[in-house]
C-alpha atoms as a PDB file:
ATOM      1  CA  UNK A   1       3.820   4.938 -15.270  1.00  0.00           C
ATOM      2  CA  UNK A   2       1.468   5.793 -12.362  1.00  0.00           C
ATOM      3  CA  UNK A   3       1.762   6.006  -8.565  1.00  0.00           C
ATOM      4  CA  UNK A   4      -0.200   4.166  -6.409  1.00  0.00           C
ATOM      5  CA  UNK A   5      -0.563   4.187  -2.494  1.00  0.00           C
ATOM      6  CA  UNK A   6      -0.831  -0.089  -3.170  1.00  0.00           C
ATOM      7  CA  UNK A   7       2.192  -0.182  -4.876  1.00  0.00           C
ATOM      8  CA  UNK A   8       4.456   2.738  -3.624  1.00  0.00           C
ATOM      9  CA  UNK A   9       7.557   2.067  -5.900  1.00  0.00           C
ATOM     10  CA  UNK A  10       5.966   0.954  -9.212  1.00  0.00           C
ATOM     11  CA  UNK A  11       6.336   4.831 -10.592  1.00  0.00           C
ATOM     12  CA  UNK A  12       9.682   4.614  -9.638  1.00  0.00           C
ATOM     13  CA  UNK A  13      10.823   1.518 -11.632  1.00  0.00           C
ATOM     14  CA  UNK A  14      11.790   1.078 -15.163  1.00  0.00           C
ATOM     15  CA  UNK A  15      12.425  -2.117 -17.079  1.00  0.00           C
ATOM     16  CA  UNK A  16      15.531  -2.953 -18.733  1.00  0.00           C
ATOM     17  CA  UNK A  17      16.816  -6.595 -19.817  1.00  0.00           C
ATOM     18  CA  UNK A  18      13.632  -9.458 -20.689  1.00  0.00           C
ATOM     19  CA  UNK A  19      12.993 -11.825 -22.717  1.00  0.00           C
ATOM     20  CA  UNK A  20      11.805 -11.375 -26.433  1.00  0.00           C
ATOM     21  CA  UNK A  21       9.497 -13.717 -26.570  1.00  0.00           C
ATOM     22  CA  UNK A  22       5.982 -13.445 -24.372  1.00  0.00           C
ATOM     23  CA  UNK A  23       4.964 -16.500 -23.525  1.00  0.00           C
ATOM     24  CA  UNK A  24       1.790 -14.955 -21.742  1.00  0.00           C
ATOM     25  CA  UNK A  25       1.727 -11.185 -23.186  1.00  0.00           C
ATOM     26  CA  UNK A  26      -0.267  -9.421 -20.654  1.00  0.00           C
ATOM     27  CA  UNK A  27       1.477 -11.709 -17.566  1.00  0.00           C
ATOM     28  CA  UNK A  28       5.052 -11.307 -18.675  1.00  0.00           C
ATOM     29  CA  UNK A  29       4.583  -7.206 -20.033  1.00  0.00           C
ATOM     30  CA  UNK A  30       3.266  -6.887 -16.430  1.00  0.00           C
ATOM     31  CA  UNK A  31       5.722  -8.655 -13.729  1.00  0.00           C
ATOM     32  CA  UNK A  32       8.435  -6.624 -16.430  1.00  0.00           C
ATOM     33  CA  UNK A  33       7.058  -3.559 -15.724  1.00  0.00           C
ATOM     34  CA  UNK A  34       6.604  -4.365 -11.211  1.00  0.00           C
ATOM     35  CA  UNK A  35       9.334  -3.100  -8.847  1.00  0.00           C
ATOM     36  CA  UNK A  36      11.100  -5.617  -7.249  1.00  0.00           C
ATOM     37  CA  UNK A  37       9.037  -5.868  -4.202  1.00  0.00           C
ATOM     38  CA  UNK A  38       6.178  -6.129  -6.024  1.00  0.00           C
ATOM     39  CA  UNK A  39       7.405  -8.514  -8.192  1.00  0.00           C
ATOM     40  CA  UNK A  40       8.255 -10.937  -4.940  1.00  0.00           C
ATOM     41  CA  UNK A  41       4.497 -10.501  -3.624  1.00  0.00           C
ATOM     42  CA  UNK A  42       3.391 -11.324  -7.238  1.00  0.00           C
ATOM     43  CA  UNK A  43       5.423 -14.426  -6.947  1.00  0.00           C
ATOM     44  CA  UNK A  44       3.965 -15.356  -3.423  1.00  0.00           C
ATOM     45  CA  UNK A  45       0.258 -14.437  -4.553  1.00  0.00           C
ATOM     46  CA  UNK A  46       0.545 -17.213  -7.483  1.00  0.00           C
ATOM     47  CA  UNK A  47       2.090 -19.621  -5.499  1.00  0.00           C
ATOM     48  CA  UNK A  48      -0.992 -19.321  -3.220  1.00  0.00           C
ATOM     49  CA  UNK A  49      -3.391 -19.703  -5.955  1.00  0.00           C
ATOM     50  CA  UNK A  50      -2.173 -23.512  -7.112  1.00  0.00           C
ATOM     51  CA  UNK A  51      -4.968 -25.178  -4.948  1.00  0.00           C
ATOM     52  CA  UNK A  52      -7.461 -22.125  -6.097  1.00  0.00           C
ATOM     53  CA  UNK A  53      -7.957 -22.822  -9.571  1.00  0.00           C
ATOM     54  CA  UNK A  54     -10.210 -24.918 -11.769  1.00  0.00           C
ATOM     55  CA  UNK A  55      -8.637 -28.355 -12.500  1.00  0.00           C
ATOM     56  CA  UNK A  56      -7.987 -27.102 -16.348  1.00  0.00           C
ATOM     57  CA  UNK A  57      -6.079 -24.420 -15.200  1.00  0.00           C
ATOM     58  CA  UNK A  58      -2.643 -23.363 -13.731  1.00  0.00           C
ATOM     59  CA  UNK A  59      -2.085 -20.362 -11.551  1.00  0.00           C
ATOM     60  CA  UNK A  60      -0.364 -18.693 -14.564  1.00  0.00           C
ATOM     61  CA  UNK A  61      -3.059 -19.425 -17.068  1.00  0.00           C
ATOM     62  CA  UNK A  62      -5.769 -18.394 -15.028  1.00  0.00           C
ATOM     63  CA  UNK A  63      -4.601 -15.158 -14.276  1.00  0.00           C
ATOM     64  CA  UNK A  64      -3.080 -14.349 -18.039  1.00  0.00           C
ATOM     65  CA  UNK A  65      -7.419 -15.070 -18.629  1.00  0.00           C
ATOM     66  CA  UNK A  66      -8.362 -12.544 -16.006  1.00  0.00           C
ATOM     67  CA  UNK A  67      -5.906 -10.206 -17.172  1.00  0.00           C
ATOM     68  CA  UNK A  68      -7.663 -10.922 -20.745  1.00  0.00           C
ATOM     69  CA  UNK A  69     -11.095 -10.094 -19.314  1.00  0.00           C
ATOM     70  CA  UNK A  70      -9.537  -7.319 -17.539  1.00  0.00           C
ATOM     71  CA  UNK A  71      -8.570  -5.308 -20.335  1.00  0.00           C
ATOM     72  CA  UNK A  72     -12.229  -6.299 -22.475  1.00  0.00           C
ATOM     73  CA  UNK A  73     -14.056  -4.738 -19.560  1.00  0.00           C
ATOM     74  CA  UNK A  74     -11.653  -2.037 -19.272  1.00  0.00           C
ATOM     75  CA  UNK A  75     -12.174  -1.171 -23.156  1.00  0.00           C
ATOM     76  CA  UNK A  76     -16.311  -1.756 -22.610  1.00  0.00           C
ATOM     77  CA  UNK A  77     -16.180  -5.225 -24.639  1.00  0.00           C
ATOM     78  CA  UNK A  78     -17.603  -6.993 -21.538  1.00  0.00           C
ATOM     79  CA  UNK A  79     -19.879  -5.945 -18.828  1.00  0.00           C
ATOM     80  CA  UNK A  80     -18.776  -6.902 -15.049  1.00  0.00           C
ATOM     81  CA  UNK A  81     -21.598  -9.181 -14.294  1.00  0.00           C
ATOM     82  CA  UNK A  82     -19.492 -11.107 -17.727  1.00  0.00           C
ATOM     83  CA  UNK A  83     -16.184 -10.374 -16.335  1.00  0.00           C
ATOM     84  CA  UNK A  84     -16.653 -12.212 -12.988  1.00  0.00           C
ATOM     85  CA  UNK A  85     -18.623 -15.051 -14.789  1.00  0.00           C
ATOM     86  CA  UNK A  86     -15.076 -15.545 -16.871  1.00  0.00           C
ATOM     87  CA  UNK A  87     -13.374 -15.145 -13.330  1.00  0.00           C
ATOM     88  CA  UNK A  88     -15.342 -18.204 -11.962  1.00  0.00           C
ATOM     89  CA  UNK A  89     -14.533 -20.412 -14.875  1.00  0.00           C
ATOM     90  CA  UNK A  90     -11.033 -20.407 -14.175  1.00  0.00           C
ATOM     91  CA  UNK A  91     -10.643 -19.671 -10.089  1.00  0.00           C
ATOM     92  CA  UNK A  92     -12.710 -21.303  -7.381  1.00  0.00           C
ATOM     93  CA  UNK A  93     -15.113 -19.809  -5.221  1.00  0.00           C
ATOM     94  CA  UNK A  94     -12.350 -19.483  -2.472  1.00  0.00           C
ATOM     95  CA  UNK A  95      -9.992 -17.456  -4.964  1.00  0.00           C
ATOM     96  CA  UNK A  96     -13.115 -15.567  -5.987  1.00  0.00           C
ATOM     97  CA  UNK A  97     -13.568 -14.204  -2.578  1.00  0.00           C
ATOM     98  CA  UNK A  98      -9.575 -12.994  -2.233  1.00  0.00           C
ATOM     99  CA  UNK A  99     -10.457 -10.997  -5.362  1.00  0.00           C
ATOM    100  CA  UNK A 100     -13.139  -9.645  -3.991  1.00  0.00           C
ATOM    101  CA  UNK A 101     -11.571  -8.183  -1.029  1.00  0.00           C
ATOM    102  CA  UNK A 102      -9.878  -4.875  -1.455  1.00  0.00           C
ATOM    103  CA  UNK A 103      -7.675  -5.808   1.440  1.00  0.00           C
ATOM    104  CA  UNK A 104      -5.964  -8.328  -0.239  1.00  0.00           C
ATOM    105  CA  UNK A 105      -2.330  -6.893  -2.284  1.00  0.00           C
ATOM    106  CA  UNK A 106      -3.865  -8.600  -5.131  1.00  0.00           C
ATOM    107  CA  UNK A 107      -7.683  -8.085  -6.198  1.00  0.00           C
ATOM    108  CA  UNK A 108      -9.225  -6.799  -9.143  1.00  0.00           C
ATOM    109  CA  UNK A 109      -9.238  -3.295  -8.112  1.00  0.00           C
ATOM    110  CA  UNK A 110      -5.213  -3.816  -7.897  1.00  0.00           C
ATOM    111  CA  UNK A 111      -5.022  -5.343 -10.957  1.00  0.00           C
ATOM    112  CA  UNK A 112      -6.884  -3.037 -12.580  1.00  0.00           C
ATOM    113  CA  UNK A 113      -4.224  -0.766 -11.442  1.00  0.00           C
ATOM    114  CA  UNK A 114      -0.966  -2.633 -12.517  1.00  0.00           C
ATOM    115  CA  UNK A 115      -2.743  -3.633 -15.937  1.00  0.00           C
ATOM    116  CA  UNK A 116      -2.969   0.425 -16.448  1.00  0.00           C
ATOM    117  CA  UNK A 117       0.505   1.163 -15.232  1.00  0.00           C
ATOM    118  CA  UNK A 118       1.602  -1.524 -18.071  1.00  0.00           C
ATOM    119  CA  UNK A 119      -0.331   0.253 -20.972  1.00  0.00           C
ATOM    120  CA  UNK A 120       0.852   3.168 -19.854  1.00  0.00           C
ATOM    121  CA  UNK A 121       4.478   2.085 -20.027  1.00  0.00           C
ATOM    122  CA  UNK A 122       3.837   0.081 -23.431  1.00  0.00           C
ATOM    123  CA  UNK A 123       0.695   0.659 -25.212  1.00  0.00           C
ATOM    124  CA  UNK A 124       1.886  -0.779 -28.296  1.00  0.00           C
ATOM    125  CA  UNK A 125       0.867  -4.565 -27.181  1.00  0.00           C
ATOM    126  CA  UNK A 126      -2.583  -3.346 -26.481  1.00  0.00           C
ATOM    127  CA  UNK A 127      -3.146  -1.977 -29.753  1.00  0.00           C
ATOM    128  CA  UNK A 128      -1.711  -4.846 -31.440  1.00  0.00           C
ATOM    129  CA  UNK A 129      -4.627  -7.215 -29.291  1.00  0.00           C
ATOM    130  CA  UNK A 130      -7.205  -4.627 -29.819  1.00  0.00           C
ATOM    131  CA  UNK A 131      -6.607  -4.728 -33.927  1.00  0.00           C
ATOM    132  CA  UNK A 132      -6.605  -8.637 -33.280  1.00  0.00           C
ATOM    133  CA  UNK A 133      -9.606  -8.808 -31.567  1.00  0.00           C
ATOM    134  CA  UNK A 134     -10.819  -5.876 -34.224  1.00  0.00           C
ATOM    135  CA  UNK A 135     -10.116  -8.591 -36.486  1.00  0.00           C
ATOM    136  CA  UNK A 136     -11.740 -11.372 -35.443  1.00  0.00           C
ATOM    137  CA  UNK A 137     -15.226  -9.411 -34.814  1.00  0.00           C
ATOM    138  CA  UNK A 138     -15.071  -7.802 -38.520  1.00  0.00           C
ATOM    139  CA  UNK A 139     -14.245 -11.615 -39.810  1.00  0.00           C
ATOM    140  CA  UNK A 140     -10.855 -10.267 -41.674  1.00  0.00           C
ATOM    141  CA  UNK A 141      -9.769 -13.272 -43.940  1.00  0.00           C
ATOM    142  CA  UNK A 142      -5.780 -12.815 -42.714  1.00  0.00           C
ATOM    143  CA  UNK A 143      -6.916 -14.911 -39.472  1.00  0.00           C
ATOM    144  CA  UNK A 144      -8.127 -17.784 -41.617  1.00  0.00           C
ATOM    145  CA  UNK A 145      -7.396 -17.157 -45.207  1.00  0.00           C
ATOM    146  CA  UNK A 146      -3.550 -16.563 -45.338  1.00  0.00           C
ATOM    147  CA  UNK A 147      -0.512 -19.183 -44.161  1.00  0.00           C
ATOM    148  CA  UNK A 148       0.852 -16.111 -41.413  1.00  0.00           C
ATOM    149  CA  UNK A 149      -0.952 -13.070 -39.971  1.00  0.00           C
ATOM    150  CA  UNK A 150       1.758 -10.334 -39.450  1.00  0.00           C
ATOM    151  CA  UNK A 151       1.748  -7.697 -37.660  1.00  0.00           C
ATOM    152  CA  UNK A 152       3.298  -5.082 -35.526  1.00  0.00           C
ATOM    153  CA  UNK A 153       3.402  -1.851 -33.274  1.00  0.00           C
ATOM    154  CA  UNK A 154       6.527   1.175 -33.480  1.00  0.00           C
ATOM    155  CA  UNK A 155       5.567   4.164 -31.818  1.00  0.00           C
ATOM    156  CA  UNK A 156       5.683   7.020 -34.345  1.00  0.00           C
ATOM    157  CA  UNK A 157       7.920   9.171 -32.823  1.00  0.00           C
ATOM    158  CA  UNK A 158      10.715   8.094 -30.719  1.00  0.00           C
ATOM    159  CA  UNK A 159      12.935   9.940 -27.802  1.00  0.00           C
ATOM    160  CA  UNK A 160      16.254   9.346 -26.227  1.00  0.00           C
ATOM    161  CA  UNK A 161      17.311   7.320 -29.219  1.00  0.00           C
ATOM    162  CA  UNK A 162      15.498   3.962 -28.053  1.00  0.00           C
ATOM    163  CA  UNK A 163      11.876   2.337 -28.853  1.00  0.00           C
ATOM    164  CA  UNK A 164       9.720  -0.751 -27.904  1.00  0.00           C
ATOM    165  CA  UNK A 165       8.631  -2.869 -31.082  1.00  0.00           C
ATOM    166  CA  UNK A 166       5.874  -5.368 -30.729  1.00  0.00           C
ATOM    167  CA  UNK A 167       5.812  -8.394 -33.005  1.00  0.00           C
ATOM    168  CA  UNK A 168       2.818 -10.520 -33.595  1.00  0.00           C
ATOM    169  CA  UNK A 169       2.395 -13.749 -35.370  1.00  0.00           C
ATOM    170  CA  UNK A 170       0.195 -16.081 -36.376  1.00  0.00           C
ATOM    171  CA  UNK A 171       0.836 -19.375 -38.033  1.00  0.00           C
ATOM    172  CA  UNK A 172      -2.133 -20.838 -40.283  1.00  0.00           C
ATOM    173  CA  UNK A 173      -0.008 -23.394 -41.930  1.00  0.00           C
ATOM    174  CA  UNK A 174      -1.924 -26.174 -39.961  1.00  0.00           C
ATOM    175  CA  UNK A 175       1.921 -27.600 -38.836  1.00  0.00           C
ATOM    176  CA  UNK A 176       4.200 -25.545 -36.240  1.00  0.00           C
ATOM    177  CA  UNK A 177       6.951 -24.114 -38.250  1.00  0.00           C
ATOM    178  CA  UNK A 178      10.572 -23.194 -37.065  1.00  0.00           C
ATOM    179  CA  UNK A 179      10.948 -19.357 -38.027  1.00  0.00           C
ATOM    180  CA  UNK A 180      13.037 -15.987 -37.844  1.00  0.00           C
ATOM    181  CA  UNK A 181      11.686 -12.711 -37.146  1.00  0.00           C
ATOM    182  CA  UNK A 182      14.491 -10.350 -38.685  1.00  0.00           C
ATOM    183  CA  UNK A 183      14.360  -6.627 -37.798  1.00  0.00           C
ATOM    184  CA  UNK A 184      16.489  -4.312 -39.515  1.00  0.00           C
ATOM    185  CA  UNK A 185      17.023  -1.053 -38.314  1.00  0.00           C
ATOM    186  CA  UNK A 186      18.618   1.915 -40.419  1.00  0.00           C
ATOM    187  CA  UNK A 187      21.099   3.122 -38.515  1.00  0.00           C
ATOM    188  CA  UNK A 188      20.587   1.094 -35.325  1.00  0.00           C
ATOM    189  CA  UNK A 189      22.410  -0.191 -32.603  1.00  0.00           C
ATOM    190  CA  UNK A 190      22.393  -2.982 -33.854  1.00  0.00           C
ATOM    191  CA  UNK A 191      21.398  -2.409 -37.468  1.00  0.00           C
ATOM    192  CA  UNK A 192      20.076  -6.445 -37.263  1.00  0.00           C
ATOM    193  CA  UNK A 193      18.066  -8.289 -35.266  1.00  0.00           C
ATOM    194  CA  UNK A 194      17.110 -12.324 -35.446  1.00  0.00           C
ATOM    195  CA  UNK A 195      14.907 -14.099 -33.309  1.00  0.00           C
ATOM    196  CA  UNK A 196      14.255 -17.664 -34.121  1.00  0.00           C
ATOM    197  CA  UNK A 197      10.901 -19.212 -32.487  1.00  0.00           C
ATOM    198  CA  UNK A 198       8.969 -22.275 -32.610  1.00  0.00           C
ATOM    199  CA  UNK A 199       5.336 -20.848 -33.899  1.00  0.00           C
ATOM    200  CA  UNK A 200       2.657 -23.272 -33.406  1.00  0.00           C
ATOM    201  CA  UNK A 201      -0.152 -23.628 -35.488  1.00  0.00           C
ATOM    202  CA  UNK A 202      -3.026 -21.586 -34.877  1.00  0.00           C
ATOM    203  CA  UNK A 203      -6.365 -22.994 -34.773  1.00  0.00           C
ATOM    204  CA  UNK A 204      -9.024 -21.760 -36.988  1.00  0.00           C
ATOM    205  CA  UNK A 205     -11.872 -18.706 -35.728  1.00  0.00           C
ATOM    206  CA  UNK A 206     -15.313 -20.142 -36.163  1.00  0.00           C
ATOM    207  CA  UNK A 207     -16.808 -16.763 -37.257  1.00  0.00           C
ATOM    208  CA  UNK A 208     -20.284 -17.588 -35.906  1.00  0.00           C
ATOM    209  CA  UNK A 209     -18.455 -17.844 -32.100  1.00  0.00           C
ATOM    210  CA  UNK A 210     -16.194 -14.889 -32.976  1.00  0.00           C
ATOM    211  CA  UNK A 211     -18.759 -12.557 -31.118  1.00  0.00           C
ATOM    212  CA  UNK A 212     -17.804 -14.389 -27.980  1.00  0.00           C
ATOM    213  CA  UNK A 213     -15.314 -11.614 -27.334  1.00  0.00           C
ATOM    214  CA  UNK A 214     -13.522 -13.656 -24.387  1.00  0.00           C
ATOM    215  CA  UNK A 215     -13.288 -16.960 -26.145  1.00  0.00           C
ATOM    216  CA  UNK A 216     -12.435 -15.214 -29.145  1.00  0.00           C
ATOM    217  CA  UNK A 217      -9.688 -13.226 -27.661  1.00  0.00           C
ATOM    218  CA  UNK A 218      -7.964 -15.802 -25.965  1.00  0.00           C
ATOM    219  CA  UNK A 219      -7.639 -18.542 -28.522  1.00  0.00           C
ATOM    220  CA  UNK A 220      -6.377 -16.043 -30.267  1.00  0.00           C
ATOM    221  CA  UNK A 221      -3.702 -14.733 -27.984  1.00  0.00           C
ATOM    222  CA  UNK A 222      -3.028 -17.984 -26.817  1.00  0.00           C
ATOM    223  CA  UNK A 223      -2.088 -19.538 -30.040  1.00  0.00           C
ATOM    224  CA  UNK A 224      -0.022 -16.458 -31.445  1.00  0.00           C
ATOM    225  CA  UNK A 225       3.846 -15.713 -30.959  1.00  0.00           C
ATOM    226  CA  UNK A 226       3.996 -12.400 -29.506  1.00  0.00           C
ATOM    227  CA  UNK A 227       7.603 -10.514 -29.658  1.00  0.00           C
ATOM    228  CA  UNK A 228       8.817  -7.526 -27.894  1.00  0.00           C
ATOM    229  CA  UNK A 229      12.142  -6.166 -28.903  1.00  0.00           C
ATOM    230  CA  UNK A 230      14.528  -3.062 -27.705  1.00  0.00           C
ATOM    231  CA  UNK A 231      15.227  -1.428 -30.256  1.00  0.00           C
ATOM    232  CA  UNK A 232      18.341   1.721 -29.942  1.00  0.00           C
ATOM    233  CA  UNK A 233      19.941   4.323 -32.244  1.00  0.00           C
ATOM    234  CA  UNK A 234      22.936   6.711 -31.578  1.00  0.00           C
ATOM    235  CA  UNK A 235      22.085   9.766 -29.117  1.00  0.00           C
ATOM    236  CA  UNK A 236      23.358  12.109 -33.097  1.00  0.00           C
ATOM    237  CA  UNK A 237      20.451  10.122 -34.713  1.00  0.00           C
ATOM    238  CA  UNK A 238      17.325  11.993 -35.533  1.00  0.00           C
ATOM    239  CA  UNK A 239      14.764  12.423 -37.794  1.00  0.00           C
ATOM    240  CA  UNK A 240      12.701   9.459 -39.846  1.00  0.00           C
ATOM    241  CA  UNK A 241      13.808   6.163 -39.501  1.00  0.00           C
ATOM    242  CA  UNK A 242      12.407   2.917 -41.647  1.00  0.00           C
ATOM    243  CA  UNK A 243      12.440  -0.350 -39.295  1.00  0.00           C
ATOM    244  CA  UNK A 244      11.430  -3.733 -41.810  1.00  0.00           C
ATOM    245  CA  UNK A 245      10.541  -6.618 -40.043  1.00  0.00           C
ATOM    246  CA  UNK A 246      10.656  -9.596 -42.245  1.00  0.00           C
ATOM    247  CA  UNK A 247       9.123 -13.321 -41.692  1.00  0.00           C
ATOM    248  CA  UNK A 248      11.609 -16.163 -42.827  1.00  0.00           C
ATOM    249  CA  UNK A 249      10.479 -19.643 -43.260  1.00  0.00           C
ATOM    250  CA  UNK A 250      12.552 -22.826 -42.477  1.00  0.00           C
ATOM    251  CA  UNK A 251      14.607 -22.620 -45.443  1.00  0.00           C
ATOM    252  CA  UNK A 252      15.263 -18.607 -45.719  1.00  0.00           C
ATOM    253  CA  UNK A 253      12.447 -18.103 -48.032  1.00  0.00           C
ATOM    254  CA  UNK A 254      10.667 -14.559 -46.960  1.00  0.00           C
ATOM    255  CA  UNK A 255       6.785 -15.541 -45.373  1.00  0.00           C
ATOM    256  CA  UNK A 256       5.879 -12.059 -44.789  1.00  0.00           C
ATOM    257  CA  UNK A 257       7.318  -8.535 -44.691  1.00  0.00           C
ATOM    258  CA  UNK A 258       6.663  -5.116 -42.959  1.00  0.00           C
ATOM    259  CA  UNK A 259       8.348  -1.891 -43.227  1.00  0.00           C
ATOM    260  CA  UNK A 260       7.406   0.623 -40.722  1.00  0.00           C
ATOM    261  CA  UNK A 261       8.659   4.433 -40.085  1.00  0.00           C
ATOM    262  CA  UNK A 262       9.427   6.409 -36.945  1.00  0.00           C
ATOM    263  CA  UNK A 263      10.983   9.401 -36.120  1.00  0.00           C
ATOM    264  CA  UNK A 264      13.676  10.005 -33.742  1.00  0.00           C
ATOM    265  CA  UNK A 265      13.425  13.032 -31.653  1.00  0.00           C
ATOM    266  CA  UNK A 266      15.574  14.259 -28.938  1.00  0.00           C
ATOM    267  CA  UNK A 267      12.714  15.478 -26.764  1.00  0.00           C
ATOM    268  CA  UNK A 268      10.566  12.629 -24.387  1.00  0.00           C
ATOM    269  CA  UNK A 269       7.537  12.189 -26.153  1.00  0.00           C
ATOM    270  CA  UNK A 270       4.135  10.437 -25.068  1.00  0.00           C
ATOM    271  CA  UNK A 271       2.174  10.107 -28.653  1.00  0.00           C
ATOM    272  CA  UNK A 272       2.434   6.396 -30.060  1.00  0.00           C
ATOM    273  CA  UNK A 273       0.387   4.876 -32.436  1.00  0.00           C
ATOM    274  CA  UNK A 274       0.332   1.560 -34.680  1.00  0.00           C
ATOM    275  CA  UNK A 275       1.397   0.235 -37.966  1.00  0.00           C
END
């Protein structure tokens, strides 16, 4: 969490019931992670954008792509001249302008700023789109090659007996598939997890357009089903801890399976790192 003169009570706010599945991950991690007033102007500021977008887009779609382009320029994937190219595809000249102008609550400077605040907070979903997007550059055969990409994000180490888990999924079945995600932590409160979803099918990376890192990147996120689940142990709990996510089909049959380890530890930590 950071503070920010824009956004006074962001540092101050914490997020504690949403929803497990992310329709939009870097949207819906976001307006999670805004204060309350912050969340109301974010409300207002889309609302204003309906007659500011290209025809193929919605308010909420364009901005999920911005945030998208956001975070490639951020990590030095895309230049700016690129990034505000991939702004005017999706916003009008009129919304370009509001972006443009620092005294707006909302421009890219500002978003900049709440799309840090969220990575701070939970840099697990950024490291499961930069191994994605990893992925898709190096040509790695599980995006085309295998019926369901799997994977996830556990911080290492763990404090005050509670941890964010990231789930993502692809299905490359060519059909969308009714599935459960079961997560089954030793020791846990609860010691099971299962979330059903709906996984659509993903469509296939052409690997000569996979350098197209915003194209890329989006079809990508756009067409997986991206999971964030709570997960809590006892305040006695410590030491390592194995958390196994497991992939069940329509009938029960296991798709995929993960095990993953993390230690509890009674001090706050900051160190987190992937699967």
């Amino acid at each position: 969490p950071m503070r920010s003169n824009s956004f006074p009570l962001l540092s101050l706010h914490a997020p504690t019931l949403h929803d497990s599945t992310l329709d939009r991950p870097l949207s819906d991690l976001m307006v999670a992670h805004l204060d309350p007033e912050t969340a109301a102007a974010w409300d207002d500021w889309k609302l204003s954008l309906m007659d500011s977008v290209r025809g193929d887009q919605t308010p909420d779609s364009a901005v999920e792509q911005l945030l998208q382009a956001l975070h490639l320029n951020e990590q030095g994937l895309l230049d700016d001249a690129r990034l505000m190219t991939e702004a005017k595809r999706v916003f009008k000249i009129t919304a370009i302008d509001t972006l443009m102008d620092k005294s707006n609550k909302f421009d890219l400077r500002s978003l900049r700023t709440l799309l840090a605040h969220t990575k701070a907070w939970e840099p697990g979903l950024f490291r499961l789109i930069d191994r994605l997007q990893d992925s898709a550059i190096r040509g790695d055969q599980s995006l085309n090659e295998t019926p369901w990409r799997l994977d996830l994000d556990l911080p290492p180490r763990c404090s005050q007996g509670r941890a964010d888990l990231f789930v993502m999924l692809h299905n490359k079945t060519g059909a969308t598939s009714n599935v459960k995600v079961d997560v089954v932590v030793a020791e846990g409160e609860p010691a099971l997890q299962t979330i059903r979803v709906e996984a659509r099918a993903s469509r296939r990376i052409d690997r000569t357009r996979a350098t197209d890192q915003v194209d890329t990147l989006g079809r990508l996120l756009d067409d997986a089903t991206v999971l964030w689940i709570g997960l809590a142990w006892p305040d006695s709990k410590l030491g390592s801890h194995p958390v196994q996510v497991t992939l069940r089909g329509e009938h029960g049959e296991t798709l995929s399976s993960v095990v993953v380890q993390t230690t509890l530890s009674s001090k706050a930590q900051q160190e987190s790192a992937g699967q």
